[in-house]
Structures are given as structure tokens and as C-alpha cells.
N, C-alpha and C. Protein backbone atom coordinates (compact mmCIF):
# COMPACT_ATOMS: atom_id res chain seq x y z
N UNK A 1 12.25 1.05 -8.96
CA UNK A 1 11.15 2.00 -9.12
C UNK A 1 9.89 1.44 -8.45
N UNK A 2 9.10 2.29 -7.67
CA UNK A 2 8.06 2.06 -6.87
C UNK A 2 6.48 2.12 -8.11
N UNK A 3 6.05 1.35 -8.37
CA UNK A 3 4.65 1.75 -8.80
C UNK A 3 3.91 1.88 -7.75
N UNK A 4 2.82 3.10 -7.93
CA UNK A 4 1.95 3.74 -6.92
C UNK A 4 0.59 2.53 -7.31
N UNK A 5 0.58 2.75 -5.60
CA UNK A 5 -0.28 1.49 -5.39
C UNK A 5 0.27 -0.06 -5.03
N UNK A 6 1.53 -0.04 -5.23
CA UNK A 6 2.35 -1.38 -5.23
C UNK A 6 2.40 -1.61 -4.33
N UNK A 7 1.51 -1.88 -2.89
CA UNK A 7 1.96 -2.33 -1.76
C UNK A 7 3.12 -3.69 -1.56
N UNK A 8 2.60 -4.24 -2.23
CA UNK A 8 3.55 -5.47 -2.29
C UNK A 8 4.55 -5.77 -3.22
N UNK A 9 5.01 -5.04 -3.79
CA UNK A 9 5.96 -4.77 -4.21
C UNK A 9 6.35 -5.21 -5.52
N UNK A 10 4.83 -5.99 -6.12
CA UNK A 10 5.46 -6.78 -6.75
C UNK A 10 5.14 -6.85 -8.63
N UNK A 11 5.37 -5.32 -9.06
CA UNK A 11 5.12 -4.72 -10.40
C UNK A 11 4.14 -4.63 -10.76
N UNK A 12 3.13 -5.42 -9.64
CA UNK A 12 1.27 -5.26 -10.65
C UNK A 12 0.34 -4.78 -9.48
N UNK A 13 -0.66 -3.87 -9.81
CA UNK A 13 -1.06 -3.12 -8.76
C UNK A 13 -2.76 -3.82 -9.09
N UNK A 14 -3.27 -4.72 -8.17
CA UNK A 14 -4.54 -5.38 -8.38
C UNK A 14 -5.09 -5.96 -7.15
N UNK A 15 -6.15 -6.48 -6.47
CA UNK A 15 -6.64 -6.85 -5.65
C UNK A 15 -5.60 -7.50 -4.26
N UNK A 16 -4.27 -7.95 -4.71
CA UNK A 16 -3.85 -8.16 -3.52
C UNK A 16 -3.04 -7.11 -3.10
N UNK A 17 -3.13 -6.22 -3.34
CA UNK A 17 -2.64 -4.75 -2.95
C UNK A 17 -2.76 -4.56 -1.90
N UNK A 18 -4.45 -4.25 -2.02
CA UNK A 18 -5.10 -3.74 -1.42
C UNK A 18 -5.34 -4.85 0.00
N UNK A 19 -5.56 -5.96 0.00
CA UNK A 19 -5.18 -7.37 1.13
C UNK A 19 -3.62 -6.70 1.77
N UNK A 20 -2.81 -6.69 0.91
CA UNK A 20 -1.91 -6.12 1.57
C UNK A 20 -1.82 -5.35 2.38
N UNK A 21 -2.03 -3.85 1.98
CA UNK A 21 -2.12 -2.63 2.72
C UNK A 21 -3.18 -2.71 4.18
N UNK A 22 -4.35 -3.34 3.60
CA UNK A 22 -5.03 -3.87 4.82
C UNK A 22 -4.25 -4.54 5.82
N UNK A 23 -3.61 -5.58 5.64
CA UNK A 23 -2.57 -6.38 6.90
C UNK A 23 -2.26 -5.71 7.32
N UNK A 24 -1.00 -4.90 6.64
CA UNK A 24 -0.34 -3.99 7.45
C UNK A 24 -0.90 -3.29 8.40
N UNK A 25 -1.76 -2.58 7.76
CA UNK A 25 -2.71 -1.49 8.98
C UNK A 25 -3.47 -1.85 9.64
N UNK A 26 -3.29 -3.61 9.87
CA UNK A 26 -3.74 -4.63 10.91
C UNK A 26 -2.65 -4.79 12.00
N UNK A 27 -1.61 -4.67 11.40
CA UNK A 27 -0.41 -5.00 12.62
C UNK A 27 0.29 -6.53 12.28
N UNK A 28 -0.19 -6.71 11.09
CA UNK A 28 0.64 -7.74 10.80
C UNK A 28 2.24 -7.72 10.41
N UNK A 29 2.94 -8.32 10.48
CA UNK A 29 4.38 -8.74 10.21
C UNK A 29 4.52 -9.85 9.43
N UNK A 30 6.46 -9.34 8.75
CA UNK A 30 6.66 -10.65 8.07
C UNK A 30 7.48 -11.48 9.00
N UNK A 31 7.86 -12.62 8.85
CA UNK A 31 8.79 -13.59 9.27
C UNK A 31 9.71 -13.08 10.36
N UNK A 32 10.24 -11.96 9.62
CA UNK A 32 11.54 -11.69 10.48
C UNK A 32 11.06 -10.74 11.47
N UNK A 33 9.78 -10.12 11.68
CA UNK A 33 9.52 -9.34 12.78
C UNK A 33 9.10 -7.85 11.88
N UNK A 34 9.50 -7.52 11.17
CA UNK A 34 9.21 -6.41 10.44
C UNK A 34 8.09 -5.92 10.16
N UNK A 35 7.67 -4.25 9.49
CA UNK A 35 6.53 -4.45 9.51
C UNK A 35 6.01 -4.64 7.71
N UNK A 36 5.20 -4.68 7.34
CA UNK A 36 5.12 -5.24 5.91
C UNK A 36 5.57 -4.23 5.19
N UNK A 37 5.21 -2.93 5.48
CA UNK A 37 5.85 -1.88 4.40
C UNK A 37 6.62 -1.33 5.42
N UNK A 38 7.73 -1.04 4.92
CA UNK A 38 8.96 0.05 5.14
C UNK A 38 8.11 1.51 5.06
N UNK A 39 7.43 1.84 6.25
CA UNK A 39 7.19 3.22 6.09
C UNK A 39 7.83 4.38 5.76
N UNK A 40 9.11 3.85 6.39
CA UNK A 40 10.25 4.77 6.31
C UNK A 40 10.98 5.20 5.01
N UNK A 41 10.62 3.94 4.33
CA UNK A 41 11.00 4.63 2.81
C UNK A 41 10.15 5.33 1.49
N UNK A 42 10.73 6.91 1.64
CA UNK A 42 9.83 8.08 1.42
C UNK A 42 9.45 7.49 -0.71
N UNK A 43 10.01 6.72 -1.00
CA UNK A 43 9.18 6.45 -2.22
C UNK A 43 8.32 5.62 -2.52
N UNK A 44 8.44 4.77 -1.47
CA UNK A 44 7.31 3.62 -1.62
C UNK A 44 5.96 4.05 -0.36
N UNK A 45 6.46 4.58 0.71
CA UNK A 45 5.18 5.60 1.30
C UNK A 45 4.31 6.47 0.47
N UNK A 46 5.21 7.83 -0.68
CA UNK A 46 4.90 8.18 -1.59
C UNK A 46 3.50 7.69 -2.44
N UNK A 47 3.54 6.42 -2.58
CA UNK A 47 2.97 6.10 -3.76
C UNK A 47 1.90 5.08 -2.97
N UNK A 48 1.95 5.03 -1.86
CA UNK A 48 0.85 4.18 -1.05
C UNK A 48 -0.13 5.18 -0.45
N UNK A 49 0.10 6.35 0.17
CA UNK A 49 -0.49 7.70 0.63
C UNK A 49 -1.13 8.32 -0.42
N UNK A 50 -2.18 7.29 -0.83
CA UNK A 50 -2.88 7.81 -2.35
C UNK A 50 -3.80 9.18 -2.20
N UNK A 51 -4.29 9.56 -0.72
CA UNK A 51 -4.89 10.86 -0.64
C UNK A 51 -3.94 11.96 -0.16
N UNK A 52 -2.42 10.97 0.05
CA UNK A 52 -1.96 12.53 0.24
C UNK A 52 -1.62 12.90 1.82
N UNK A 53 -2.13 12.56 2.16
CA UNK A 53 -2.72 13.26 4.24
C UNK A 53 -1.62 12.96 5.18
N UNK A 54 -0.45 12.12 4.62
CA UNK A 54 0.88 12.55 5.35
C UNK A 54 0.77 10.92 6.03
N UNK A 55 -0.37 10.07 6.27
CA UNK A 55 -0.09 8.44 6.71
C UNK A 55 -1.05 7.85 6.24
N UNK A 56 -0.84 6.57 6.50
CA UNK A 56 -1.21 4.89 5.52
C UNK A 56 -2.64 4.95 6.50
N UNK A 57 -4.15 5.04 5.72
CA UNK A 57 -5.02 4.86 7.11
C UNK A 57 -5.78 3.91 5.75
N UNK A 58 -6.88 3.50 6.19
CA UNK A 58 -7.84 2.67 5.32
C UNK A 58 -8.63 3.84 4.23
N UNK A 59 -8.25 5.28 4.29
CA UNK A 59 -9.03 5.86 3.11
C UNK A 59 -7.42 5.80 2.17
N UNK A 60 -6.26 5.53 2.78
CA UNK A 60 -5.89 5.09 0.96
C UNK A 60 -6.00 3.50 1.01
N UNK A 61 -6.61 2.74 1.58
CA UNK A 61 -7.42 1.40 0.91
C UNK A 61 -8.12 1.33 0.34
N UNK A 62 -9.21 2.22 0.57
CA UNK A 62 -10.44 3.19 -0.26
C UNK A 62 -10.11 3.62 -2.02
N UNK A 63 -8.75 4.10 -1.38
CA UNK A 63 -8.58 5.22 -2.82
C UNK A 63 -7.63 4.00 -3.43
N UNK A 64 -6.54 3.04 -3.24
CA UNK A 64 -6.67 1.81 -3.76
C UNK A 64 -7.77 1.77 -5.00
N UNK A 65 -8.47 0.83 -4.07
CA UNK A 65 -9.80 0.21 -4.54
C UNK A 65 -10.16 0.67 -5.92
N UNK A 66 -10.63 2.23 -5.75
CA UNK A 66 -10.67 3.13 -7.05
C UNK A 66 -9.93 2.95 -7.62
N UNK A 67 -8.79 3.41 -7.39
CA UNK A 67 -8.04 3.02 -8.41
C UNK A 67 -7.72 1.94 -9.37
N UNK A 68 -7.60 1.08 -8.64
CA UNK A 68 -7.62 -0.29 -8.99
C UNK A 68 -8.93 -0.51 -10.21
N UNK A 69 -10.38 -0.26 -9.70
CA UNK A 69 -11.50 -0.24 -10.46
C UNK A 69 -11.32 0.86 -11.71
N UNK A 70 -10.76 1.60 -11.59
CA UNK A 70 -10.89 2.60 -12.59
C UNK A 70 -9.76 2.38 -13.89
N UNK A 71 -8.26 2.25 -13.57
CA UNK A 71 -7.56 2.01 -14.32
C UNK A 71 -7.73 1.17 -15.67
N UNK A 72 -8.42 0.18 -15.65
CA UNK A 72 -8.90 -0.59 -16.65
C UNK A 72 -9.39 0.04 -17.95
């Protein structure tokens, strides 16, 4: 199961999320050449496309952020 917001995959959705999602939409890669998120997989895109608008741009880093600040 994907938690929204989980860029990194890794059950807790908090400040390195958002570091995350930033790389990526830097052009960074992991090890093996890949790109950090599997765009291609429609449940974990789902839940990263926090406004919705159909791709990964820095306003859902934005909406992250909020989130992140607000949940508490």
C-alpha cells in the first residue's frame, strides 16, 4: 500500500519526502540507472500528484510541504 505523499517509500510521510520528490524532478537517479520514482506505477504516481494536474512538477512539492505542515 502506497501512503500519499510517500515519495520514498518508506511508511512515514515527513521532510525527506519532500528532498525526495525534489531529486527526482532534478533528474537524479538511483544506483542502477533508474529514475527515483516509478512514474509508471499508477498508485504510487496517484498519491504523489497531490494537485491532481496529471504530472510530478514542484507545485506537488508545494502541496507536500502543506501537507506535511498541516497533518500534525
Amino acid at each position: 500500500e502506497v501512503v500519499t505523499g510517500d515519495s520514498n517509500q518508506d511508511g512515514i510521510v515527513n521532510v525527506k519526502d519532500v528532498t525526495y520528490l525534489q531529486r527526482h524532478l532534478a533528474g537524479s537517479l538511483n544506483t542502477d540507472g533508474s529514475t527515483l520514482i516509478d512514474e509508471t506505477s499508477k498508485a504510487l504516481f496517484d498519491c504523489l500528484d497531490l494537485n491532481k494536474d496529471g504530472k510530478l512538477t514542484v507545485a506537488d512539492v508545494t502541496e507536500l510541504q502543506v501537507y506535511i505542515s498541516t497533518k500534525g
